[in-house]
PDB file of N, CA and C in Angstrom:
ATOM      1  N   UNK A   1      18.794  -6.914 -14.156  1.00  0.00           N
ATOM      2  CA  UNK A   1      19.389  -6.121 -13.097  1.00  0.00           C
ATOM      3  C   UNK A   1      18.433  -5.032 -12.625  1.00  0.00           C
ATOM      4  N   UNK A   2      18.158  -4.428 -13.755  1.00  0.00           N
ATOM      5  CA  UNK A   2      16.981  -3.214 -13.377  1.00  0.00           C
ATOM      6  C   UNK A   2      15.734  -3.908 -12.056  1.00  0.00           C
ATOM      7  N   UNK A   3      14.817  -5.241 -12.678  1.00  0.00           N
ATOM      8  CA  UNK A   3      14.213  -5.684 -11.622  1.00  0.00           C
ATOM      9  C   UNK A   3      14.904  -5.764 -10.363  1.00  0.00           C
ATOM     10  N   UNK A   4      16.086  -6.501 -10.360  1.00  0.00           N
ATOM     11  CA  UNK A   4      16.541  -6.435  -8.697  1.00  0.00           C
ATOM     12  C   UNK A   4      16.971  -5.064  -7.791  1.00  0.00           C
ATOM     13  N   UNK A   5      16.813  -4.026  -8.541  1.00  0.00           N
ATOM     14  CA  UNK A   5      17.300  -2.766  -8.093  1.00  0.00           C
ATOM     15  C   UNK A   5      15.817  -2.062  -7.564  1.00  0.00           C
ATOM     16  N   UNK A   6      14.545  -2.540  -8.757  1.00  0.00           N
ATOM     17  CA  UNK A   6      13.205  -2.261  -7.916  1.00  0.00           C
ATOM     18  C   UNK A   6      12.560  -3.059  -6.930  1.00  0.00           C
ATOM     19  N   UNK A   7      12.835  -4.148  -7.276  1.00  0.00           N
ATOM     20  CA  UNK A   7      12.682  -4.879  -5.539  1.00  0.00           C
ATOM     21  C   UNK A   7      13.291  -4.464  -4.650  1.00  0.00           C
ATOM     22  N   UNK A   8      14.407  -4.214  -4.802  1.00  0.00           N
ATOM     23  CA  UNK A   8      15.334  -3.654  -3.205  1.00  0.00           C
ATOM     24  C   UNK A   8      14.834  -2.494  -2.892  1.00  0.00           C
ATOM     25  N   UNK A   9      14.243  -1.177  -3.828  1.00  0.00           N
ATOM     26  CA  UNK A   9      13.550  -0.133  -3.485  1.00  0.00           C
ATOM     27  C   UNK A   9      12.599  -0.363  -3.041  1.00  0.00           C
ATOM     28  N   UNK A  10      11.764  -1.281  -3.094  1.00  0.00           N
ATOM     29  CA  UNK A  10      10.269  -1.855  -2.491  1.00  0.00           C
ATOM     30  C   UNK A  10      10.679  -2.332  -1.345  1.00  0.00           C
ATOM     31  N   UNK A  11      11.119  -2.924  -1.305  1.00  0.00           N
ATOM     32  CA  UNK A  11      11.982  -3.808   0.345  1.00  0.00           C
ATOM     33  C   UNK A  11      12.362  -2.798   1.071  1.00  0.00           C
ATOM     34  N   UNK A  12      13.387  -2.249   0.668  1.00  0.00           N
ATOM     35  CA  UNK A  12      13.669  -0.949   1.673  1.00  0.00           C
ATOM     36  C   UNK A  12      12.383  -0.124   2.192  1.00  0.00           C
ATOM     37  N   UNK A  13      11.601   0.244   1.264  1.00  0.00           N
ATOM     38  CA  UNK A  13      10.350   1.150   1.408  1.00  0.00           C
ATOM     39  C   UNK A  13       9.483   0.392   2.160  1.00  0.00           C
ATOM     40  N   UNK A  14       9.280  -0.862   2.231  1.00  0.00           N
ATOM     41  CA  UNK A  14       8.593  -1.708   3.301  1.00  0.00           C
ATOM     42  C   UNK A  14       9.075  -1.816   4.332  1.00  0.00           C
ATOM     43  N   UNK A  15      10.538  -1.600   4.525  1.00  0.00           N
ATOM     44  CA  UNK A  15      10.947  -2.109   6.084  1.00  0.00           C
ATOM     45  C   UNK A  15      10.947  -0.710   6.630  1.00  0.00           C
ATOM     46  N   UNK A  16      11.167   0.303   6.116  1.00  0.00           N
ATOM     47  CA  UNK A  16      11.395   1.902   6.428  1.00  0.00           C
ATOM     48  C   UNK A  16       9.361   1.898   6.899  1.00  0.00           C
ATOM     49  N   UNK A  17       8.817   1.685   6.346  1.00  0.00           N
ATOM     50  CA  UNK A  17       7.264   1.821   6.569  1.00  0.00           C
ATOM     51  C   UNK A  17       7.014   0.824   8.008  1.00  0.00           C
ATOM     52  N   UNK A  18       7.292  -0.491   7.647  1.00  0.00           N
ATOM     53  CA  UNK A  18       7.217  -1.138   8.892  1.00  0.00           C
ATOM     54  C   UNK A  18       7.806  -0.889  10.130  1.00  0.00           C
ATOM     55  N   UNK A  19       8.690  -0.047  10.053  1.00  0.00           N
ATOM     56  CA  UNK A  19       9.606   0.289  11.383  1.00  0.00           C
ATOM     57  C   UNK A  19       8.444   1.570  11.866  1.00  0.00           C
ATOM     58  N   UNK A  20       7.890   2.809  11.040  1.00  0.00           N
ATOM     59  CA  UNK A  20       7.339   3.622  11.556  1.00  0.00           C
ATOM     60  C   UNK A  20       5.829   2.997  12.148  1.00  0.00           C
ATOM     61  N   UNK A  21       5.084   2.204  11.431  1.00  0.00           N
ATOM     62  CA  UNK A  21       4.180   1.691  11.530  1.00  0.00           C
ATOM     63  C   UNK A  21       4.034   0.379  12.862  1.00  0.00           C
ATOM     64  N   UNK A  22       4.853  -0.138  13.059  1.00  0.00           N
ATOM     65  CA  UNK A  22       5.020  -1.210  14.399  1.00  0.00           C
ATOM     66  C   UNK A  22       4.988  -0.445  15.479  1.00  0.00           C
ATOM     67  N   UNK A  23       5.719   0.842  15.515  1.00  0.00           N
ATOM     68  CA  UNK A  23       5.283   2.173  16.566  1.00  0.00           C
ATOM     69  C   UNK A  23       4.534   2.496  16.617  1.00  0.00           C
ATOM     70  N   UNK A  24       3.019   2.396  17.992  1.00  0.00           N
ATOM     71  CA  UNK A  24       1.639   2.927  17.501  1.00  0.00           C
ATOM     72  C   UNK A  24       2.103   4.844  17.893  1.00  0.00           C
ATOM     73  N   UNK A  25       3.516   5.157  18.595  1.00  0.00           N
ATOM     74  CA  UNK A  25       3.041   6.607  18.555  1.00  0.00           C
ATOM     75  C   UNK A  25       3.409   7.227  17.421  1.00  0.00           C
ATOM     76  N   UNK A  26       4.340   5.960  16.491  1.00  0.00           N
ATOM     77  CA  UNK A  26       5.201   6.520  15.284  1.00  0.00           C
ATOM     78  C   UNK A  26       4.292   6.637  14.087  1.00  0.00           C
ATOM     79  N   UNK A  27       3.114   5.664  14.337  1.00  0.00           N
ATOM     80  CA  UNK A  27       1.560   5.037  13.366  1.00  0.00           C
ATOM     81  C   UNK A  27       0.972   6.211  13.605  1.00  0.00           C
ATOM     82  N   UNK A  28       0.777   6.898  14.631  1.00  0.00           N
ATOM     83  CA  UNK A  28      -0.279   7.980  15.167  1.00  0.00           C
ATOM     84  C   UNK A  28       0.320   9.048  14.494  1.00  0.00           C
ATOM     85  N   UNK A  29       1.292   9.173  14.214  1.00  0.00           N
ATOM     86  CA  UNK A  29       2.048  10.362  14.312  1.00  0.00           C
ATOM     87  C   UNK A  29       2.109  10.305  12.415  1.00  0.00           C
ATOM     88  N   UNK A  30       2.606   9.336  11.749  1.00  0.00           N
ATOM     89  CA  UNK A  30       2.294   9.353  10.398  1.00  0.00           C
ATOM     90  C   UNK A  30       0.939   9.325   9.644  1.00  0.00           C
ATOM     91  N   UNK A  31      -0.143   9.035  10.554  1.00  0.00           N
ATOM     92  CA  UNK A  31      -1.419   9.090   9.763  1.00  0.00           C
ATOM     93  C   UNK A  31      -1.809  10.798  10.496  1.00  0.00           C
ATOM     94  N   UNK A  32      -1.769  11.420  11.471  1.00  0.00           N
ATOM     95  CA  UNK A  32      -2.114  12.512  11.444  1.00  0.00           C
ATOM     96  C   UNK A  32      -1.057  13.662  10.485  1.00  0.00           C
ATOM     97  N   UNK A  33      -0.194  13.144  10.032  1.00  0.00           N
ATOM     98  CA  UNK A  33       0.738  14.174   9.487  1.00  0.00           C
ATOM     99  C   UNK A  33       1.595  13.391   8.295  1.00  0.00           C
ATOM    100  N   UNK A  34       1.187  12.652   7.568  1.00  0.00           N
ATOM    101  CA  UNK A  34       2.104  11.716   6.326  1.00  0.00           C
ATOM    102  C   UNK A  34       3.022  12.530   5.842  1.00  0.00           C
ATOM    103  N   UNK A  35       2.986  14.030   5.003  1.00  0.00           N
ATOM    104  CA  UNK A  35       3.945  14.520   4.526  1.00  0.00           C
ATOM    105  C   UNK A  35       4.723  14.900   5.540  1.00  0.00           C
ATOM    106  N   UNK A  36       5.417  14.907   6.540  1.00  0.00           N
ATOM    107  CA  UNK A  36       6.290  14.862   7.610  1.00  0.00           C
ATOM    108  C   UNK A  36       7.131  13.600   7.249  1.00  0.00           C
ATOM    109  N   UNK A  37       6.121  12.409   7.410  1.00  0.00           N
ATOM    110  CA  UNK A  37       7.270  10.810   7.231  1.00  0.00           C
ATOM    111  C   UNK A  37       7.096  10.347   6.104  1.00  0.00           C
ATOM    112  N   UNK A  38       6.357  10.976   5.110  1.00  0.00           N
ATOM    113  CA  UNK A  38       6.721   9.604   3.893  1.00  0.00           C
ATOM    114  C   UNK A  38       7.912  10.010   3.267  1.00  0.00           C
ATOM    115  N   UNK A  39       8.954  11.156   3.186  1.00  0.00           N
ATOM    116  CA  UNK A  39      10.032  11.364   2.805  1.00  0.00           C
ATOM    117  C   UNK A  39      10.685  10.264   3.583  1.00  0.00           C
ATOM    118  N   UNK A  40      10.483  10.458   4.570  1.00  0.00           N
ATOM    119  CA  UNK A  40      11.431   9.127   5.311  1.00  0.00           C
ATOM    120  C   UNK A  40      11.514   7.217   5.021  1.00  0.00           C
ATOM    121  N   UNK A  41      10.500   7.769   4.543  1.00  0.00           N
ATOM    122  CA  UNK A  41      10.303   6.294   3.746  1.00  0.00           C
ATOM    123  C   UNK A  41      10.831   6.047   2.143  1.00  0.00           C
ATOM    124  N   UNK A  42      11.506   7.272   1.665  1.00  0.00           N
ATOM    125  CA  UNK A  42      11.344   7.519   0.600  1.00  0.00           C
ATOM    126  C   UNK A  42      10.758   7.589  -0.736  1.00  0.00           C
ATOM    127  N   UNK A  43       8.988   7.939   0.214  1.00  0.00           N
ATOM    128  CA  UNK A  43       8.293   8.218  -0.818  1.00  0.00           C
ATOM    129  C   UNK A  43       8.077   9.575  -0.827  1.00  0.00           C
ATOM    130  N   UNK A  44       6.973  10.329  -1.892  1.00  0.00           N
ATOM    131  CA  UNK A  44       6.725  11.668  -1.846  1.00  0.00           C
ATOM    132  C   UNK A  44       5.580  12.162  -0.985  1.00  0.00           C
ATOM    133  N   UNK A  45       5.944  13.267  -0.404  1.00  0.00           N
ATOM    134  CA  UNK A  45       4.703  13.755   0.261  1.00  0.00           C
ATOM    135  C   UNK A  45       3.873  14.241   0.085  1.00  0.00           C
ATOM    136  N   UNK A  46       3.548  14.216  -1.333  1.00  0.00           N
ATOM    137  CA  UNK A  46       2.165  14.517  -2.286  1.00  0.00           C
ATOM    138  C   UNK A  46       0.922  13.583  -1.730  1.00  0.00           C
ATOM    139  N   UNK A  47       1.492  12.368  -1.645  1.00  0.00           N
ATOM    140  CA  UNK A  47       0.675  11.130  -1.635  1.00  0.00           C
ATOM    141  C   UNK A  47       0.134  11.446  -0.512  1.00  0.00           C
ATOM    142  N   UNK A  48      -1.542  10.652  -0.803  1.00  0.00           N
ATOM    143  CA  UNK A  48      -2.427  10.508   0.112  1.00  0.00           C
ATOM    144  C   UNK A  48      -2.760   9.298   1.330  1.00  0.00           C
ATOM    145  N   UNK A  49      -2.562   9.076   2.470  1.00  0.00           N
ATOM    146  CA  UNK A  49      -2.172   8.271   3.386  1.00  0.00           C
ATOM    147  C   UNK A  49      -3.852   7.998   3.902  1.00  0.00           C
ATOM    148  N   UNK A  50      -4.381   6.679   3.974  1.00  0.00           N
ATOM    149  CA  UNK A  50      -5.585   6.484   4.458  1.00  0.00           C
ATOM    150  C   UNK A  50      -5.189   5.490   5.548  1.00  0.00           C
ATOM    151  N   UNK A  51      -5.611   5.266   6.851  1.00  0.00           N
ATOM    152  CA  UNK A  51      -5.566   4.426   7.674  1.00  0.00           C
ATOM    153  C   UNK A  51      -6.500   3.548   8.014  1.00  0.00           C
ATOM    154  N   UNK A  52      -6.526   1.920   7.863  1.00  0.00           N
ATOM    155  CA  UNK A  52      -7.923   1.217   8.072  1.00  0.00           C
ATOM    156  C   UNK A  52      -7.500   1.120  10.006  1.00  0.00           C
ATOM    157  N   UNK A  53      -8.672   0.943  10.059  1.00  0.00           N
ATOM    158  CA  UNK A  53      -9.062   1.198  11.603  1.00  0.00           C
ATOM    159  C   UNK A  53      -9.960  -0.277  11.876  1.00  0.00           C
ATOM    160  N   UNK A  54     -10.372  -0.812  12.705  1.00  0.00           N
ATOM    161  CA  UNK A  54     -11.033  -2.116  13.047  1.00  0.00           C
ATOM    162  C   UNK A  54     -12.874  -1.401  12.287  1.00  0.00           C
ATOM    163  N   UNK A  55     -12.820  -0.407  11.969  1.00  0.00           N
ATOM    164  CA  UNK A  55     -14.581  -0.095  11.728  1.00  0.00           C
ATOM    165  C   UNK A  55     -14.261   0.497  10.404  1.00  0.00           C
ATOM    166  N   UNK A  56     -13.080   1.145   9.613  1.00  0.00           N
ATOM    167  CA  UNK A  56     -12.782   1.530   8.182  1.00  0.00           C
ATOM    168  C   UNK A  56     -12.261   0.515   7.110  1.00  0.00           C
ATOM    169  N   UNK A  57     -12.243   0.576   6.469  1.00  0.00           N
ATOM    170  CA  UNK A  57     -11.232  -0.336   5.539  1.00  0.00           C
ATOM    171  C   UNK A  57     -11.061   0.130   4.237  1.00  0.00           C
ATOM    172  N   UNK A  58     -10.301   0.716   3.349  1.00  0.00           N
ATOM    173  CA  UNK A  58     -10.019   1.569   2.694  1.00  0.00           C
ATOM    174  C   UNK A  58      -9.829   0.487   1.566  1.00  0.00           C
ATOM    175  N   UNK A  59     -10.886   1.035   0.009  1.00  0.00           N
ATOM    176  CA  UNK A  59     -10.470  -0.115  -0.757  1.00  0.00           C
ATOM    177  C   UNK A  59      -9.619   1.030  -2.078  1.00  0.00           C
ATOM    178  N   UNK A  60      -8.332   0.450  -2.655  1.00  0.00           N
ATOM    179  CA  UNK A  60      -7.622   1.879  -3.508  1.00  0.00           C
ATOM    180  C   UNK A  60      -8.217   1.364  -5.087  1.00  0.00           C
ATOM    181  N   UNK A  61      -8.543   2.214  -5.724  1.00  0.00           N
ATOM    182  CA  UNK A  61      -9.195   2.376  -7.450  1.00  0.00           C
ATOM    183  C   UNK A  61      -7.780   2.424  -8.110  1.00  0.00           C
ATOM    184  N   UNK A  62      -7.176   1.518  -8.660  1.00  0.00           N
ATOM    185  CA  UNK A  62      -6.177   1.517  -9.567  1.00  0.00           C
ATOM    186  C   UNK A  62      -6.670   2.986 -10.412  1.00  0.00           C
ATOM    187  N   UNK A  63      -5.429   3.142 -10.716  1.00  0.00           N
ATOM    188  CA  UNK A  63      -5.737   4.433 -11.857  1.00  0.00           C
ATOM    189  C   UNK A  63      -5.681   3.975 -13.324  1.00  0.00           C
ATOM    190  N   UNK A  64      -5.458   2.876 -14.033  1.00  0.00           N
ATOM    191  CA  UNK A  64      -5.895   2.051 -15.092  1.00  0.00           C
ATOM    192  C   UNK A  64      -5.955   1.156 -15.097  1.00  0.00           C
ATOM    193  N   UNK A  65      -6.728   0.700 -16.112  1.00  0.00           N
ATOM    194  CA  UNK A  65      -7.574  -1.209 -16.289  1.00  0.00           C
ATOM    195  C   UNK A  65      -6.699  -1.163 -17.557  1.00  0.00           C
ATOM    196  N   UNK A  66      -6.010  -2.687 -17.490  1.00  0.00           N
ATOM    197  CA  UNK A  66      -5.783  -2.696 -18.952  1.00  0.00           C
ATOM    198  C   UNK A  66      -7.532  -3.847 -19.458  1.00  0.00           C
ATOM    199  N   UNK A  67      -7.797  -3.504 -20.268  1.00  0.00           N
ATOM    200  CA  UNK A  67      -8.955  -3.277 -21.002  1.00  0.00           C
ATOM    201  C   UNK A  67      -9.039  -4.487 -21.713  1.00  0.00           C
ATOM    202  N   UNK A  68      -7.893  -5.165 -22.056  1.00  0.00           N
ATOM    203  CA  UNK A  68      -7.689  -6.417 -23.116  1.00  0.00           C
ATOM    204  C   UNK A  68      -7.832  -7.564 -22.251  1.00  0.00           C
ATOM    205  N   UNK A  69      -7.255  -7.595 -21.010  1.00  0.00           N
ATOM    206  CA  UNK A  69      -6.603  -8.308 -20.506  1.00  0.00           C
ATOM    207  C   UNK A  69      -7.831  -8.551 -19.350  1.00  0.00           C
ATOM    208  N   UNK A  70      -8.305  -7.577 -19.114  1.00  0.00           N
ATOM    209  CA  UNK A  70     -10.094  -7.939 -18.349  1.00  0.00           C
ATOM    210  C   UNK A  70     -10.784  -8.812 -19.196  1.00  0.00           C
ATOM    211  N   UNK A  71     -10.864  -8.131 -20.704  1.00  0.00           N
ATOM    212  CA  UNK A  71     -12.263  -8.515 -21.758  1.00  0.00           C
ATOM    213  C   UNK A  71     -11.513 -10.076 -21.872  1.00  0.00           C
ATOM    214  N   UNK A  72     -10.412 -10.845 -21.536  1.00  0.00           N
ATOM    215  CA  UNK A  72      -9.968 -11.547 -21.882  1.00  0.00           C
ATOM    216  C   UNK A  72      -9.974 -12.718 -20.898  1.00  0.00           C
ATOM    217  N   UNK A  73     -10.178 -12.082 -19.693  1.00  0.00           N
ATOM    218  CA  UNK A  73     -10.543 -13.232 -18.578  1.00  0.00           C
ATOM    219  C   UNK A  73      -9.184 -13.626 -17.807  1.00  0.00           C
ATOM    220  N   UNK A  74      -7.844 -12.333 -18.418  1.00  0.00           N
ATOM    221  CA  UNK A  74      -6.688 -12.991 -18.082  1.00  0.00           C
ATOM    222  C   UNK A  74      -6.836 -13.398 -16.322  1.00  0.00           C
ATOM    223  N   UNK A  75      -7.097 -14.301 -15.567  1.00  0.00           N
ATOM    224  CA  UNK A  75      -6.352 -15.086 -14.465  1.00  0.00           C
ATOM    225  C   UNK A  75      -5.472 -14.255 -14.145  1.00  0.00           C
ATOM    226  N   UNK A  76      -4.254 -14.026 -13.746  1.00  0.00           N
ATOM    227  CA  UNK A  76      -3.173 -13.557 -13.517  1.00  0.00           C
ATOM    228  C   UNK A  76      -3.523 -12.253 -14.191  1.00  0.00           C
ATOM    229  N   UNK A  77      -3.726 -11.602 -14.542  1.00  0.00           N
ATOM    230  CA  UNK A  77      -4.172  -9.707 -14.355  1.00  0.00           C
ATOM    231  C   UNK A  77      -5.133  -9.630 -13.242  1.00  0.00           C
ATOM    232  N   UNK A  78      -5.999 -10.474 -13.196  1.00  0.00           N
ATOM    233  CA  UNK A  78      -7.710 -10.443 -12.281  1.00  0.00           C
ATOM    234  C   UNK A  78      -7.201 -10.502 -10.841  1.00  0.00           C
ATOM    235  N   UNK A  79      -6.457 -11.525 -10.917  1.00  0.00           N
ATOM    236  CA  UNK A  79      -5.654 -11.458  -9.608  1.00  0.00           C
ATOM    237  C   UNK A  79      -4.624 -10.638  -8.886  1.00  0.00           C
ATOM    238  N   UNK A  80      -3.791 -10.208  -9.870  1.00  0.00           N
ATOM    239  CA  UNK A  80      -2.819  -9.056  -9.463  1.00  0.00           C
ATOM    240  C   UNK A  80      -3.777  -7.377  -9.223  1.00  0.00           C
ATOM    241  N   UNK A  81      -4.597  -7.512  -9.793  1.00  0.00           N
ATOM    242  CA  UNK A  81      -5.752  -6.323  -9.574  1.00  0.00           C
ATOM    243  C   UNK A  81      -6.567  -6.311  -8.489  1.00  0.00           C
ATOM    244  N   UNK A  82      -6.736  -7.578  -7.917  1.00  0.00           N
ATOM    245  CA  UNK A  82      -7.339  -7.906  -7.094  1.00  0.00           C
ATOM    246  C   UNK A  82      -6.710  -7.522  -5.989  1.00  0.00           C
ATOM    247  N   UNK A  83      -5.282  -7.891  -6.142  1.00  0.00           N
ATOM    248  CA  UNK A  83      -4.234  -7.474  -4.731  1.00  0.00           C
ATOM    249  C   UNK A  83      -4.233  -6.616  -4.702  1.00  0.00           C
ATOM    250  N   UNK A  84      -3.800  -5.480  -6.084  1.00  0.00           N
ATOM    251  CA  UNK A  84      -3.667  -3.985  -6.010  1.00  0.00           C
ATOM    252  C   UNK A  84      -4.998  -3.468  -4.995  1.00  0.00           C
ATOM    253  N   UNK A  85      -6.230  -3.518  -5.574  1.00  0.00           N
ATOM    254  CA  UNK A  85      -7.296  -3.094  -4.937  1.00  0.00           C
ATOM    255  C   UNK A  85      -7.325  -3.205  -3.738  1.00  0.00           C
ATOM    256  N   UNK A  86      -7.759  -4.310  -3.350  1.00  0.00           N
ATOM    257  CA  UNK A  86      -8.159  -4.932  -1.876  1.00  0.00           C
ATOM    258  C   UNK A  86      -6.901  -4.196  -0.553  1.00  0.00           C
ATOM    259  N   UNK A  87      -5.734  -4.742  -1.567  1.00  0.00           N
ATOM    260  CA  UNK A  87      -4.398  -4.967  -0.985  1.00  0.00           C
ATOM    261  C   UNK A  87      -4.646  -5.687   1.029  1.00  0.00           C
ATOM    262  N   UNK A  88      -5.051  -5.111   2.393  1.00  0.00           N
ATOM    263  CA  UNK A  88      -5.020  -5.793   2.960  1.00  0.00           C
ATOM    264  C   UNK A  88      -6.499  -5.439   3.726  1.00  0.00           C
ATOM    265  N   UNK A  89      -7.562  -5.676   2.679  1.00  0.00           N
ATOM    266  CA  UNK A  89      -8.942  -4.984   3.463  1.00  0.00           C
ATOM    267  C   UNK A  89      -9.535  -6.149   4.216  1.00  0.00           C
ATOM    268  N   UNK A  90      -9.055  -7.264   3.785  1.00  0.00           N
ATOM    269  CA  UNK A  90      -9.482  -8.798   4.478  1.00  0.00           C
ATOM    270  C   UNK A  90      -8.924  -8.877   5.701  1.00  0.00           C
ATOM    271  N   UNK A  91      -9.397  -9.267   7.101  1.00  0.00           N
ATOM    272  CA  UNK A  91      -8.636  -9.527   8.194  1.00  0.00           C
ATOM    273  C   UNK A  91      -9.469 -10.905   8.787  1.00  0.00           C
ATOM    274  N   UNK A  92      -8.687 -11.426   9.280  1.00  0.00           N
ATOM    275  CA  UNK A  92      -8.906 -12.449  10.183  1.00  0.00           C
ATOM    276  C   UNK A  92      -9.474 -12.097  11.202  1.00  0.00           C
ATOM    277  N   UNK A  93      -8.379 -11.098  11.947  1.00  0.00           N
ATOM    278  CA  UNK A  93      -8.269 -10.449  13.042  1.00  0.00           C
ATOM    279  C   UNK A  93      -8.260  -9.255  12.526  1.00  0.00           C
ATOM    280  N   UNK A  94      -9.600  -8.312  13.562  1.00  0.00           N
ATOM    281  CA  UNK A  94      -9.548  -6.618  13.043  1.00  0.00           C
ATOM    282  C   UNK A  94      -8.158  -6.366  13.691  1.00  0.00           C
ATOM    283  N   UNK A  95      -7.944  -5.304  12.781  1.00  0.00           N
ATOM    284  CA  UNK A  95      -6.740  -4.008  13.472  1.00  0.00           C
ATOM    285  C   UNK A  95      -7.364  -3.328  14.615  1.00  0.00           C
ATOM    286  N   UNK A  96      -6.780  -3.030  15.620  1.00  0.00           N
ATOM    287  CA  UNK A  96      -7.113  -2.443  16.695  1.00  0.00           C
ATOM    288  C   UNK A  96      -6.742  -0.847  16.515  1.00  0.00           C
TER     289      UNK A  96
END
């Protein structure tokens, strides 16, 4: 139960993000000023907001490695780390 209660917080927090973000004056308006809207998203406004741009691309440093699970070659950690990191620095098509 606990998992389906943090997916729905992630879901919500994605569609609350995607609604401000599909708005380029609502996009403009959250990357010059994040602690204004990330309450609205219901995240905190501590957090640091980077925007990739068609010439930036922002790659994020997990804040721990599990250490075993690298030295170990785990597949499925390498990859989920991989997403964390990268998350969407690959484009087909630049962002405008």
């Amino acid at each position: 139960m606990e998992n389906n209660i943090h997916s729905r917080e992630i879901l919500e927090t994605g569609r609350k993000l995607g609604q401000i973000l599909s708005d380029s004056a609502a996009r403009e308006a959250f990357v010059a000023d994040p602690a204004a809207s990330l309450p609205e998203a219901g995240l905190s406004s501590a957090m640091i907001v980077c925007a990739d741009t068609a010439d930036t691309v922002h790659l994020v440093v997990p804040a721990g490695i599990d250490q075993t699970r690298l030295a170990n070659g785990d597949e499925a950690y390498l990859e989920e780390l991989g997403r964390q990191a990268l998350g969407a620095c690959f484009y087909e098509d630049l962002p405008k």
